[in-house]
N, C-alpha and C. Protein backbone atom coordinates (compact mmCIF):
# COMPACT_ATOMS: atom_id res chain seq x y z
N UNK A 1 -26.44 4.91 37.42
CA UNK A 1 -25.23 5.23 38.12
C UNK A 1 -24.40 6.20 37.31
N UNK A 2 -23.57 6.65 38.16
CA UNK A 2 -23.04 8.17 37.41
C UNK A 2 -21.46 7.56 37.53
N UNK A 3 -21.04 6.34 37.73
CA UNK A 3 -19.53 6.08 37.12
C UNK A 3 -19.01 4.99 36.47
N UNK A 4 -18.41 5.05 36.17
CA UNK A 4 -18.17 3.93 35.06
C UNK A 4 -17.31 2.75 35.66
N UNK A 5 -17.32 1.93 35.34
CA UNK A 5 -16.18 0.38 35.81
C UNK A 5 -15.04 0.04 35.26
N UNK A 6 -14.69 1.02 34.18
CA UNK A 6 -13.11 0.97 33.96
C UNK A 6 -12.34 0.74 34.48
N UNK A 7 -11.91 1.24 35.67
CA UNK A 7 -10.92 0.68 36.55
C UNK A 7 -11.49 -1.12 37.37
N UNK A 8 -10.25 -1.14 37.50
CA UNK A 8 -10.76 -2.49 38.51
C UNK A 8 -9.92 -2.65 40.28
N UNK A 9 -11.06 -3.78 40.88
CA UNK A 9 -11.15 -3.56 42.21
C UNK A 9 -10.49 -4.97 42.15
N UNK A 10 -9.64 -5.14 42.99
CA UNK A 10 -9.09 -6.42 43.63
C UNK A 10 -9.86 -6.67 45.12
N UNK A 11 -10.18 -7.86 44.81
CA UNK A 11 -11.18 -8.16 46.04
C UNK A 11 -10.10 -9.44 47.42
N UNK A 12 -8.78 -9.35 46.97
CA UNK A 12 -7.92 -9.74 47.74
C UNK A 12 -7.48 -9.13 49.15
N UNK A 13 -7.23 -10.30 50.14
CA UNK A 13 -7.43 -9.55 51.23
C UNK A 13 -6.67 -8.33 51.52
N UNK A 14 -6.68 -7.14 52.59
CA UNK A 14 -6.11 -6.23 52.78
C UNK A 14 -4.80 -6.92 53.69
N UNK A 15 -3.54 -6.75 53.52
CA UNK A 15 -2.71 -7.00 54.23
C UNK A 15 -2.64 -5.76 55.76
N UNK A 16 -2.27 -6.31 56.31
CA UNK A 16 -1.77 -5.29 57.84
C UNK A 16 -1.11 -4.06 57.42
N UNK A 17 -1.15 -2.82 57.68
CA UNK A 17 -1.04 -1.61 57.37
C UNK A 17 -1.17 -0.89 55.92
N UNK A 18 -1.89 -1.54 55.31
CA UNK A 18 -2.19 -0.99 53.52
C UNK A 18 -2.86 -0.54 53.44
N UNK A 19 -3.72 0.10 54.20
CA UNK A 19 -4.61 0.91 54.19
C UNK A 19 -4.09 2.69 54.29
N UNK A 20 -4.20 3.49 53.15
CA UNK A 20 -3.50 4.90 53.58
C UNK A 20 -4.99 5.90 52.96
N UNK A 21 -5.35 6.71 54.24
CA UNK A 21 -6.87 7.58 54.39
C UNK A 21 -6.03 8.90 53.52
N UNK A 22 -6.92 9.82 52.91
CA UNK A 22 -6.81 10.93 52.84
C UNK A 22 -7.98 11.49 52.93
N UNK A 23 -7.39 12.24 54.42
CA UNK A 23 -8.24 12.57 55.26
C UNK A 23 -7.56 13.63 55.64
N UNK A 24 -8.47 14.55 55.81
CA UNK A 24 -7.86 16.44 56.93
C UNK A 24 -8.74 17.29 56.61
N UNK A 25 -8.66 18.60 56.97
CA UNK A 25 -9.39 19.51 56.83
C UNK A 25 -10.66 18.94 55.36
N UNK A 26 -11.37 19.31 56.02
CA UNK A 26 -12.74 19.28 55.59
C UNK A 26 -12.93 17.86 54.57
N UNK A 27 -12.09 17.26 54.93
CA UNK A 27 -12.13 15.81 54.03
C UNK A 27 -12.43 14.62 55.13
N UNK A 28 -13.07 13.48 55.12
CA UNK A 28 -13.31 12.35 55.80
C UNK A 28 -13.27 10.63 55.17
N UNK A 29 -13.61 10.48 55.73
CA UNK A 29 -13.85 8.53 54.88
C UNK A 29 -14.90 8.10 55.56
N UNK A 30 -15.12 7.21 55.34
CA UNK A 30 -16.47 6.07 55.70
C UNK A 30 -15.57 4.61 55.65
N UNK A 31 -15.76 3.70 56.26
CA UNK A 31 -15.79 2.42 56.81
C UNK A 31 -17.04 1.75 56.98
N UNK A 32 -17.29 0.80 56.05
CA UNK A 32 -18.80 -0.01 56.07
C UNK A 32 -18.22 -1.08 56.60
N UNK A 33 -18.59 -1.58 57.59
CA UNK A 33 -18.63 -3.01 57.91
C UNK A 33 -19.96 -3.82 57.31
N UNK A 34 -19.44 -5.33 56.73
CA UNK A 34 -20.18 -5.81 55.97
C UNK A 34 -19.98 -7.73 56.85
N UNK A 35 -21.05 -8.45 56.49
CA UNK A 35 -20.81 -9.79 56.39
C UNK A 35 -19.91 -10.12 55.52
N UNK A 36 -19.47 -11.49 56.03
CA UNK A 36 -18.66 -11.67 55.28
C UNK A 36 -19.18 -12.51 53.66
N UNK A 37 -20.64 -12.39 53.67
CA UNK A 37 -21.22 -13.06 52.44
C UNK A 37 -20.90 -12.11 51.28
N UNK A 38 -20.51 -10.54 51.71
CA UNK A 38 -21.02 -9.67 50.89
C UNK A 38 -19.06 -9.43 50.12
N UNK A 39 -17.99 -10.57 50.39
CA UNK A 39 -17.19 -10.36 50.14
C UNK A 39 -17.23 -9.74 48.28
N UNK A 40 -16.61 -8.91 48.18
CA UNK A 40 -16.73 -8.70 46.50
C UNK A 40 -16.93 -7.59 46.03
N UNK A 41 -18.49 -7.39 46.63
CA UNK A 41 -19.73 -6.49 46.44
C UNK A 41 -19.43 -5.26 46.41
N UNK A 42 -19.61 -4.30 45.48
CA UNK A 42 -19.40 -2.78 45.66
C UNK A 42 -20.34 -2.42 46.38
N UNK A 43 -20.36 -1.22 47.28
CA UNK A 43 -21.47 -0.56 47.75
C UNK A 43 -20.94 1.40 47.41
N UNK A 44 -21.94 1.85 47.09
CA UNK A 44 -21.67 3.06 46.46
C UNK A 44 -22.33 3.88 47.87
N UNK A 45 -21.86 4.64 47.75
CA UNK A 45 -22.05 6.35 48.64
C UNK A 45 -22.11 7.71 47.95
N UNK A 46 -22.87 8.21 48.36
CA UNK A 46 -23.04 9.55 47.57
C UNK A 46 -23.27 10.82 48.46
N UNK A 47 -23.16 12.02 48.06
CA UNK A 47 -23.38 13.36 49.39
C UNK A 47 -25.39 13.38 48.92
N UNK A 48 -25.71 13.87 50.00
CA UNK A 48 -27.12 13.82 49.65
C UNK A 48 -28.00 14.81 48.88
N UNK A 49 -26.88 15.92 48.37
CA UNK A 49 -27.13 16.86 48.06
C UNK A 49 -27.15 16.78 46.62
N UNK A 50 -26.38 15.64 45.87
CA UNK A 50 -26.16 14.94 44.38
C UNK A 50 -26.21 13.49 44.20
N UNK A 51 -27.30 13.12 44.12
CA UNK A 51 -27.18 11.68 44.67
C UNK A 51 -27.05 10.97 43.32
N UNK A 52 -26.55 11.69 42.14
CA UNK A 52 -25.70 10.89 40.70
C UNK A 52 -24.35 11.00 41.23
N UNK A 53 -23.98 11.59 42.29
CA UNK A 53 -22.09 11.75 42.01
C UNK A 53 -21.94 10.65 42.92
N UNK A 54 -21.16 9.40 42.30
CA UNK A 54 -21.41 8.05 43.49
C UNK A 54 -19.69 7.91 43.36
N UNK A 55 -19.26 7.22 44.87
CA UNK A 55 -17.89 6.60 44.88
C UNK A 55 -18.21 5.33 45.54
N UNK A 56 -17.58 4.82 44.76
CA UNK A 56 -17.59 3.30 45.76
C UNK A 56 -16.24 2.42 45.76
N UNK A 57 -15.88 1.62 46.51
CA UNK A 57 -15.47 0.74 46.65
C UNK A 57 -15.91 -0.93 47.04
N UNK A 58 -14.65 -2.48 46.92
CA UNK A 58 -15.08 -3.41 46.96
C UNK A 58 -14.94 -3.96 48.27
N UNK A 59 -15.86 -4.56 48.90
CA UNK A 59 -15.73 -5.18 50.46
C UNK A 59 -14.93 -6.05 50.17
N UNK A 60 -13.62 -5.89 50.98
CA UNK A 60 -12.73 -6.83 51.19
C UNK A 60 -12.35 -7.12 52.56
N UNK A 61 -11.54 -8.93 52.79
CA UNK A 61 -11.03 -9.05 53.65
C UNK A 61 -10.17 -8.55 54.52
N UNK A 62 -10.36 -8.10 55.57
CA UNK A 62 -9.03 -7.56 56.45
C UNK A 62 -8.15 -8.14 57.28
N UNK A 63 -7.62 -8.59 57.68
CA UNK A 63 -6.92 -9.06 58.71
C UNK A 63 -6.49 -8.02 60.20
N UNK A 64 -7.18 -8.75 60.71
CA UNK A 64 -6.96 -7.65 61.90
C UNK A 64 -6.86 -9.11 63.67
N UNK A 65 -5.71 -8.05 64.46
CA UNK A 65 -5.14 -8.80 65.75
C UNK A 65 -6.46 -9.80 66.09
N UNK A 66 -7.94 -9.57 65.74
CA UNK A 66 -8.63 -10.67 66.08
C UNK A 66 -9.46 -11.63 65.44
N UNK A 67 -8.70 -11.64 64.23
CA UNK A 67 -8.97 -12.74 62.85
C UNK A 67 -9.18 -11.60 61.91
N UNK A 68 -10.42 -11.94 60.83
CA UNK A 68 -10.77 -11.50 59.97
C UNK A 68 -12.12 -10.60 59.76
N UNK A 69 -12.13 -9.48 59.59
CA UNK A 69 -13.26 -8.81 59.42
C UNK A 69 -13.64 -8.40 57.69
N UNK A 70 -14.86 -8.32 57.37
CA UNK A 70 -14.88 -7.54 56.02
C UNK A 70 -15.56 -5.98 55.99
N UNK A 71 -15.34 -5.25 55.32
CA UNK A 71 -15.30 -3.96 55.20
C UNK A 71 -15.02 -3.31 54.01
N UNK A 72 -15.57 -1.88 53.34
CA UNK A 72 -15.27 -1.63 52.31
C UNK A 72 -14.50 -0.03 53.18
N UNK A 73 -13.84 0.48 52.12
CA UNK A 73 -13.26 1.83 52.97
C UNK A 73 -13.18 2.67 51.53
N UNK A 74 -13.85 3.67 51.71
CA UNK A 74 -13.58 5.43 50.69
C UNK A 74 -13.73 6.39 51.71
N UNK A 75 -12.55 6.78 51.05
CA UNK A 75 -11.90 8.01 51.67
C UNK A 75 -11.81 9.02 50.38
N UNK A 76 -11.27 10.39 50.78
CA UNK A 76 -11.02 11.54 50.39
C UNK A 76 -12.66 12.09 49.54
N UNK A 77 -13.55 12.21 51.05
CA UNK A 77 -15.27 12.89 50.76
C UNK A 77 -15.27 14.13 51.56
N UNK A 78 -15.33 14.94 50.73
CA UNK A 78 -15.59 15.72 51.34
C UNK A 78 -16.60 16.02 52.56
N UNK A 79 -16.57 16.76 53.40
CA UNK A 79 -17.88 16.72 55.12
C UNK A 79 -18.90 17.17 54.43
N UNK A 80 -19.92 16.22 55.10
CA UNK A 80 -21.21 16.42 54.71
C UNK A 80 -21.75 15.17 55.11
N UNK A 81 -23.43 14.97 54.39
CA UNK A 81 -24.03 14.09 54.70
C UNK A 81 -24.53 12.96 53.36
N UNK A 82 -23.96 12.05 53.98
CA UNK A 82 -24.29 10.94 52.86
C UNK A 82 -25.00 10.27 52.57
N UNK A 83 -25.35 9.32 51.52
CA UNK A 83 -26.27 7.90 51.30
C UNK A 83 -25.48 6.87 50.96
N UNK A 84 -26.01 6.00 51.89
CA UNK A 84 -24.95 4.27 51.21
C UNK A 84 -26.16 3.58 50.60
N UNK A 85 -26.29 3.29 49.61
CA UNK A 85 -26.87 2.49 48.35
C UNK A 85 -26.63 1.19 49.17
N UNK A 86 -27.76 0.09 48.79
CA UNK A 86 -28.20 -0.46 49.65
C UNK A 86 -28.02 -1.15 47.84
N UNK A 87 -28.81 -1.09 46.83
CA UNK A 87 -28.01 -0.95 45.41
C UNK A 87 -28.40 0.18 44.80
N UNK A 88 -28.10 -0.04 43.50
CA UNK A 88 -28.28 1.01 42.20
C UNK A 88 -28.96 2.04 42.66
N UNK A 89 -30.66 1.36 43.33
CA UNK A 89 -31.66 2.56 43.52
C UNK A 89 -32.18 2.86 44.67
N UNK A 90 -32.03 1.83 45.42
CA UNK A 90 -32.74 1.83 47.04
C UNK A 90 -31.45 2.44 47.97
N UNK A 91 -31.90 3.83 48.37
CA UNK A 91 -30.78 4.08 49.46
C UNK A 91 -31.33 3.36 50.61
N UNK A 92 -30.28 3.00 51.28
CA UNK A 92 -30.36 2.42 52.67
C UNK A 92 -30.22 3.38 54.04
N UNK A 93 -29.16 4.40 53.97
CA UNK A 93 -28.90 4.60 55.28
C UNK A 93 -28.46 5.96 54.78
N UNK A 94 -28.43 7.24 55.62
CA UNK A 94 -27.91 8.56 55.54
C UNK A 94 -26.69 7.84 56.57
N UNK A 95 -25.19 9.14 56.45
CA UNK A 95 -24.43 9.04 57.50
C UNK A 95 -23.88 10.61 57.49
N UNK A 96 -23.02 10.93 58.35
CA UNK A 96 -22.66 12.04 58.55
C UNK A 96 -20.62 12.27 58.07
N UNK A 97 -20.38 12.80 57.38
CA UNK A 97 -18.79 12.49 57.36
C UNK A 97 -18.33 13.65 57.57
N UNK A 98 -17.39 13.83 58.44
CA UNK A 98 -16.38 15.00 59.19
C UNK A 98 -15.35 14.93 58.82
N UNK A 99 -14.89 16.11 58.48
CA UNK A 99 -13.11 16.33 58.01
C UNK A 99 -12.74 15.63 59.32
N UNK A 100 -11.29 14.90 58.78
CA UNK A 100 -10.33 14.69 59.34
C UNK A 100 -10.74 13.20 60.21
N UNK A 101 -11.72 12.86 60.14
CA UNK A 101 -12.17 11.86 60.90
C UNK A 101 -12.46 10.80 59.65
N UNK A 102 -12.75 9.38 60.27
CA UNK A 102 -13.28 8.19 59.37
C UNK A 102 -14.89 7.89 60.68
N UNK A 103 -15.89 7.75 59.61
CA UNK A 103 -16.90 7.18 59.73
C UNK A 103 -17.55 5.70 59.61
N UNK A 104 -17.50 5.09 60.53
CA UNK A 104 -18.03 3.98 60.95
C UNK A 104 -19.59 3.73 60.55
N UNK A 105 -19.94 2.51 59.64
CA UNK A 105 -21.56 2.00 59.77
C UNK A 105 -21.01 0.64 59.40
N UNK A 106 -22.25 -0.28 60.38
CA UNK A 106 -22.28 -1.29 59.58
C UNK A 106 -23.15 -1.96 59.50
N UNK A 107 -23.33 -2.37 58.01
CA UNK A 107 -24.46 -3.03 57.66
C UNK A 107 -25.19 -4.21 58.19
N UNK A 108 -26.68 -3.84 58.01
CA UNK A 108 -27.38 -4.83 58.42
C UNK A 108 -27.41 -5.76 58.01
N UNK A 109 -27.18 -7.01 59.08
CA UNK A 109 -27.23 -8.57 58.21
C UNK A 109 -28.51 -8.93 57.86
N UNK A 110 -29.35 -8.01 58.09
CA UNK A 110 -30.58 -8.64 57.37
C UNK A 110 -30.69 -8.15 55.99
N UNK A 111 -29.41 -7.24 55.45
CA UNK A 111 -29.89 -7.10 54.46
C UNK A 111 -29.32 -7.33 53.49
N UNK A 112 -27.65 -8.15 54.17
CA UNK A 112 -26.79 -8.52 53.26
C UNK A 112 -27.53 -9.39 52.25
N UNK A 113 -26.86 -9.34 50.94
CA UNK A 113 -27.23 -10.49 49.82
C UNK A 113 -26.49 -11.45 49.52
């Protein structure tokens, strides 16, 4: 992996509107929907064109008008086409990310851990 764990991730739930994208011209995000087993878990993304330059974030709880969902969210990627690490070495899935927009996947429960 090409980043380090210095910083740290709070895996506490997301409160109602704390979520802020930076997102616009030629910038996008991704939204993984995850089980909720996978609460914690980093999952990394990368452009497919450098697949050492990784960002990730931790699946956390959300609260949303119809209970609770889990989800990890990175934003500010530049457009292009991605890989979500499935882990360290096995990519799982290409996706597509568009300025100004957020990108939706969500993971397979067959492959949550």
């Amino acid at each position: 992996m090409s980043h380090d764990h210095s910083h740290h991730h709070t895996s506490a739930p997301s409160g109602q509107g704390t979520v802020m994208l930076n997102i616009g011209a030629g910038i996008g995000a991704v939204v993984i929907h995850t089980p909720s087993a996978m609460h914690g878990q980093e999952i990394e993304v990368s452009p497919v064109t450098d697949l050492a330059v990784r960002k990730h974030a931790a699946v956390r709880a959300r609260y949303v008008s119809g209970g609770v969902v889990w989800s990890e969210v990175i934003d500010n990627l530049p457009e292009g086409r991605y890989v979500i690490w499935r882990d360290p070495v096995t990519p799982l899935q290409e996706i597509d990310v568009e300025g100004g927009a957020v990108t939706e996947f969500t993971w397979p429960v067959a492959v949550a851990a």
